[in-house]
PDB file of N, CA and C in Angstrom:
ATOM      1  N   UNK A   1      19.756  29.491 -40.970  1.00  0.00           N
ATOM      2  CA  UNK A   1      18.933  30.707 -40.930  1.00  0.00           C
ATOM      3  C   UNK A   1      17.667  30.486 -40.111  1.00  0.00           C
ATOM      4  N   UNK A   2      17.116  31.351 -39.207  1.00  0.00           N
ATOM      5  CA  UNK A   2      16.297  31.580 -38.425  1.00  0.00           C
ATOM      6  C   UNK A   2      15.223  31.797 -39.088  1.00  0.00           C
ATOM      7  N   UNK A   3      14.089  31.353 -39.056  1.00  0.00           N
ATOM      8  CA  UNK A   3      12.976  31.859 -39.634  1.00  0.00           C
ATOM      9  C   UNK A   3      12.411  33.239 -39.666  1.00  0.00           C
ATOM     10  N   UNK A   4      11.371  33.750 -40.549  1.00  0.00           N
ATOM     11  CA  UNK A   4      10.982  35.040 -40.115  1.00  0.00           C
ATOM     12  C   UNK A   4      10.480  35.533 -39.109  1.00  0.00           C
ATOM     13  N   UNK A   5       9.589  35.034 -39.221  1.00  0.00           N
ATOM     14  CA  UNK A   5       8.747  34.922 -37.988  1.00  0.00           C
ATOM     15  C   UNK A   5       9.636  34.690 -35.980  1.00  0.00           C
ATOM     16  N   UNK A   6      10.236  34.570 -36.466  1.00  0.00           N
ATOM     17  CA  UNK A   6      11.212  34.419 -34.723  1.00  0.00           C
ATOM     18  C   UNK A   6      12.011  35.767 -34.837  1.00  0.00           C
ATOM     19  N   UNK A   7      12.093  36.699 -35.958  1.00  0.00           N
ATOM     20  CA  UNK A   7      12.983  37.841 -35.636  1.00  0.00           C
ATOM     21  C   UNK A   7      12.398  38.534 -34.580  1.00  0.00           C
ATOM     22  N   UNK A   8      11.134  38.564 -35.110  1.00  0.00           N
ATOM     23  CA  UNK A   8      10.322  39.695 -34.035  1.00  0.00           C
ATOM     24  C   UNK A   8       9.644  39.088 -32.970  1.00  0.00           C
ATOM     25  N   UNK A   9       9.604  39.861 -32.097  1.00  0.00           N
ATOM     26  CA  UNK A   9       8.774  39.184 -30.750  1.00  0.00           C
ATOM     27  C   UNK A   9       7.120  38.955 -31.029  1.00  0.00           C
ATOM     28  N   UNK A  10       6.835  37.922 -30.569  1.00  0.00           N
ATOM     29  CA  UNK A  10       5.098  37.575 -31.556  1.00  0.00           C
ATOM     30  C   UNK A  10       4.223  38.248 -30.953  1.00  0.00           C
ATOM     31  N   UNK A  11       4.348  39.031 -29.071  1.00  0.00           N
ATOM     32  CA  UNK A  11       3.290  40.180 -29.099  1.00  0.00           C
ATOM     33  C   UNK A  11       3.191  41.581 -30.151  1.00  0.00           C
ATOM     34  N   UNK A  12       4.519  41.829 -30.248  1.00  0.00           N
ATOM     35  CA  UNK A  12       4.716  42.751 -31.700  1.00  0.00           C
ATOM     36  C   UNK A  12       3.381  42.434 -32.979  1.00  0.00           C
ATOM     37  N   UNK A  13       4.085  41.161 -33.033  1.00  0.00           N
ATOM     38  CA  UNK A  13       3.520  40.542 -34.367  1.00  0.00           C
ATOM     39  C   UNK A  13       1.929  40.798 -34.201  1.00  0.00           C
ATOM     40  N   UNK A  14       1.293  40.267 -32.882  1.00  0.00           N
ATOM     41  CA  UNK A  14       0.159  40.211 -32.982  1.00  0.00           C
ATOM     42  C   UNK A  14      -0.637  41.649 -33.113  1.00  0.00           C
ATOM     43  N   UNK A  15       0.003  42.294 -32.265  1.00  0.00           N
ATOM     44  CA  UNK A  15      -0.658  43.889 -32.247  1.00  0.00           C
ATOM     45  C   UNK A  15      -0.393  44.503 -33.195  1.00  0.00           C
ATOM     46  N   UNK A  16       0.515  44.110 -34.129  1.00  0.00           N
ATOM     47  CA  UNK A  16       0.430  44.930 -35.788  1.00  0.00           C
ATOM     48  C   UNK A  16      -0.554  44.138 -36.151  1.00  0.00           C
ATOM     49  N   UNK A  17      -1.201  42.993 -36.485  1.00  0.00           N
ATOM     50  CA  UNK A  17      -1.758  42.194 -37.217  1.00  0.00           C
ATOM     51  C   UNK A  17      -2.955  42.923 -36.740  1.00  0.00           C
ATOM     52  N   UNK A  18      -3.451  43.100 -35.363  1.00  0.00           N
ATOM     53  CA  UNK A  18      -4.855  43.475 -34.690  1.00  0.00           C
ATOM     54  C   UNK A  18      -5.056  44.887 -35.150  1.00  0.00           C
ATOM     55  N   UNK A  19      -3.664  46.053 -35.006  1.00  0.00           N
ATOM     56  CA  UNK A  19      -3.781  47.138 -35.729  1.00  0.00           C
ATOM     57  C   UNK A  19      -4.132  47.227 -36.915  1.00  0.00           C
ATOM     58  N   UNK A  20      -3.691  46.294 -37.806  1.00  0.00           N
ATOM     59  CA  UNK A  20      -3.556  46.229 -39.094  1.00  0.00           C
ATOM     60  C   UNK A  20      -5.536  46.381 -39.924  1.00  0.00           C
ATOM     61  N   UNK A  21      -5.978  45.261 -39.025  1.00  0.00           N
ATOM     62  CA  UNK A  21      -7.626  44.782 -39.021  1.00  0.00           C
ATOM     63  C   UNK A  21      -8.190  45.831 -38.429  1.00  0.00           C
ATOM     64  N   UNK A  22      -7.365  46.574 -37.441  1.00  0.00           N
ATOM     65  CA  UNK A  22      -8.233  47.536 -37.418  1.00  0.00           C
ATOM     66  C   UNK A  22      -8.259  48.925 -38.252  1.00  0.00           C
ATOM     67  N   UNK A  23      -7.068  48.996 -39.069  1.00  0.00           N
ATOM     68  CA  UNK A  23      -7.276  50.455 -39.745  1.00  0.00           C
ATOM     69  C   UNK A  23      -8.332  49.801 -40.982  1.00  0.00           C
ATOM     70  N   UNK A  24      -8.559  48.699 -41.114  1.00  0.00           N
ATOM     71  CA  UNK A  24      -8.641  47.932 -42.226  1.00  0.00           C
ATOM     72  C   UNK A  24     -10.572  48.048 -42.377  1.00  0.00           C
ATOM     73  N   UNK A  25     -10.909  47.482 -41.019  1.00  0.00           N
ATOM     74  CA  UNK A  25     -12.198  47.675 -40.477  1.00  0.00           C
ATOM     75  C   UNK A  25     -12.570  49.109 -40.794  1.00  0.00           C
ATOM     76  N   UNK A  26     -12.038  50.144 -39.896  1.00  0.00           N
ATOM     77  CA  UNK A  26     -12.006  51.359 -40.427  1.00  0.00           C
ATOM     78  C   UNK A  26     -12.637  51.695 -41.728  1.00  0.00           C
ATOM     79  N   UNK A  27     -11.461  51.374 -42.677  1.00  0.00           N
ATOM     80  CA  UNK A  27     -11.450  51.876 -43.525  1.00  0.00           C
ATOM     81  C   UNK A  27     -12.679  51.721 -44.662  1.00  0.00           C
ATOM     82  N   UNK A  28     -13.596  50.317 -44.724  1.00  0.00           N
ATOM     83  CA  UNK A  28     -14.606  49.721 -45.029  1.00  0.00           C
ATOM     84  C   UNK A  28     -15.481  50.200 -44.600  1.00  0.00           C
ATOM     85  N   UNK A  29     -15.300  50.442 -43.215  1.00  0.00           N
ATOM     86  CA  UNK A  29     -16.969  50.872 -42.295  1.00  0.00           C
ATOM     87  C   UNK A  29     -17.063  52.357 -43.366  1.00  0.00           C
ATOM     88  N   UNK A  30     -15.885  53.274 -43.246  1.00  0.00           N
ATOM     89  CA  UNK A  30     -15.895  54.692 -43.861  1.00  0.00           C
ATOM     90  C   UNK A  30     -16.385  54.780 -45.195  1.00  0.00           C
ATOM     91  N   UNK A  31     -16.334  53.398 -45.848  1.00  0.00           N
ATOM     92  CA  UNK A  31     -16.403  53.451 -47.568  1.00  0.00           C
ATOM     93  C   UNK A  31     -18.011  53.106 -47.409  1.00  0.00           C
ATOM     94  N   UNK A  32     -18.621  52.398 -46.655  1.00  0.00           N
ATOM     95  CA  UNK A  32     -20.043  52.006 -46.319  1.00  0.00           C
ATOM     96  C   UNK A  32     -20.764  52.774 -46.540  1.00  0.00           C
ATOM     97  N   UNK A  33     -20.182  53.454 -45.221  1.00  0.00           N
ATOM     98  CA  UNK A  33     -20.907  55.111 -44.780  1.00  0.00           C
ATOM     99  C   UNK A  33     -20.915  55.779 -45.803  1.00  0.00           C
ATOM    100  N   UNK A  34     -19.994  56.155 -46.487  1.00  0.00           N
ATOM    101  CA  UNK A  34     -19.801  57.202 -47.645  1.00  0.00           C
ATOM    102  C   UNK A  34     -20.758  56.993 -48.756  1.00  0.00           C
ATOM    103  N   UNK A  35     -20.981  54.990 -48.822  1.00  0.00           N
ATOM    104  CA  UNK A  35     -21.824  54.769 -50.076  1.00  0.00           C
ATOM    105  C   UNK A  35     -23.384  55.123 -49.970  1.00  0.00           C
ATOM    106  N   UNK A  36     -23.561  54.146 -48.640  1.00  0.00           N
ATOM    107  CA  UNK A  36     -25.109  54.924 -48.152  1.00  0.00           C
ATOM    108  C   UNK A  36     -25.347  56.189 -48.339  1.00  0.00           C
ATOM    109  N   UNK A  37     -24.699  57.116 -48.106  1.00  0.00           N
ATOM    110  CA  UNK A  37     -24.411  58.573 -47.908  1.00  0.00           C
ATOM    111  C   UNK A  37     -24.905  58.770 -49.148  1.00  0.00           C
ATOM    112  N   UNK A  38     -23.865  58.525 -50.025  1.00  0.00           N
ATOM    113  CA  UNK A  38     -24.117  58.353 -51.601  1.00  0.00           C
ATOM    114  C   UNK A  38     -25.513  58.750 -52.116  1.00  0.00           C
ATOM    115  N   UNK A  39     -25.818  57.225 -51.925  1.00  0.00           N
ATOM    116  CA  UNK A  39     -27.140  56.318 -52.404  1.00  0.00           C
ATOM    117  C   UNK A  39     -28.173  57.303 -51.848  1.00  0.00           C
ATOM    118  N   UNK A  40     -28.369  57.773 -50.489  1.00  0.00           N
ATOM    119  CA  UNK A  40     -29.005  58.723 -50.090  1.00  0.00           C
ATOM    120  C   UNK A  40     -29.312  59.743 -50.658  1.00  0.00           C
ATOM    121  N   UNK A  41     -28.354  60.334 -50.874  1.00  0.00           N
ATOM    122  CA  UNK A  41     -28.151  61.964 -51.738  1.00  0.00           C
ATOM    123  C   UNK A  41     -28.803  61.490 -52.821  1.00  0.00           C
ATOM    124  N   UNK A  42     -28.518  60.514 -53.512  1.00  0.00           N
ATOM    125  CA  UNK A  42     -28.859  60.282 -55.144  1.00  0.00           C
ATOM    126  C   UNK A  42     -30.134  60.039 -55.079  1.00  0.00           C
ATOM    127  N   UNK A  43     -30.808  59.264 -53.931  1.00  0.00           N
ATOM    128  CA  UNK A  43     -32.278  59.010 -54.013  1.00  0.00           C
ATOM    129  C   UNK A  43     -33.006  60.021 -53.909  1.00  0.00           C
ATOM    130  N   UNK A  44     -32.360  61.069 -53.087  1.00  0.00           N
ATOM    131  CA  UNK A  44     -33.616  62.370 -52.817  1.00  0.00           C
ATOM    132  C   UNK A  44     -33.134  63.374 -53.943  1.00  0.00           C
ATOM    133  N   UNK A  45     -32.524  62.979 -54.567  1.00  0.00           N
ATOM    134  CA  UNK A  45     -32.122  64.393 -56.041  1.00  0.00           C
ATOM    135  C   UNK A  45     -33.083  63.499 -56.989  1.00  0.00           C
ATOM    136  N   UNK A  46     -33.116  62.389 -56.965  1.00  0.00           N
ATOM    137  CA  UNK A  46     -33.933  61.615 -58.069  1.00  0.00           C
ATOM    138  C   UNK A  46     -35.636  61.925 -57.350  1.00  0.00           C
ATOM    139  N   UNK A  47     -36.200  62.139 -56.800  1.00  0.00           N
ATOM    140  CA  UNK A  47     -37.208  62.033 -55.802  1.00  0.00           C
ATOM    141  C   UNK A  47     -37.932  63.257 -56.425  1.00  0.00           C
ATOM    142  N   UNK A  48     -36.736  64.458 -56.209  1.00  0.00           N
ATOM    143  CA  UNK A  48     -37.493  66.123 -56.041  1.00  0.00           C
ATOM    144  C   UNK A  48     -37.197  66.057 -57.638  1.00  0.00           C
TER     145      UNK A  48
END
């Protein structure tokens, strides 16, 4: 048996892996944003 890794061609491999980090990145930066966002809103309702 052939290993896994040799089924697929490894530029494949790599550009899912780079896609992968990038929805991934994404998806963190968006949860960041959203928290600051958050934290924001909550500071100026606590403020007034």
């Amino acid at each position: 048996m052939k290993p896994l890794k040799y089924s697929l061609p490894a530029p494949f491999i790599v550009e899912l892996v780079i896609l992968e980090l990038a929805i991934l990145e994404l998806f963190i930066l968006e949860l960041f944003i959203l928290e600051l966002f958050t934290f924001w809103l909550w500071g100026c309702s606590i403020e007034h």
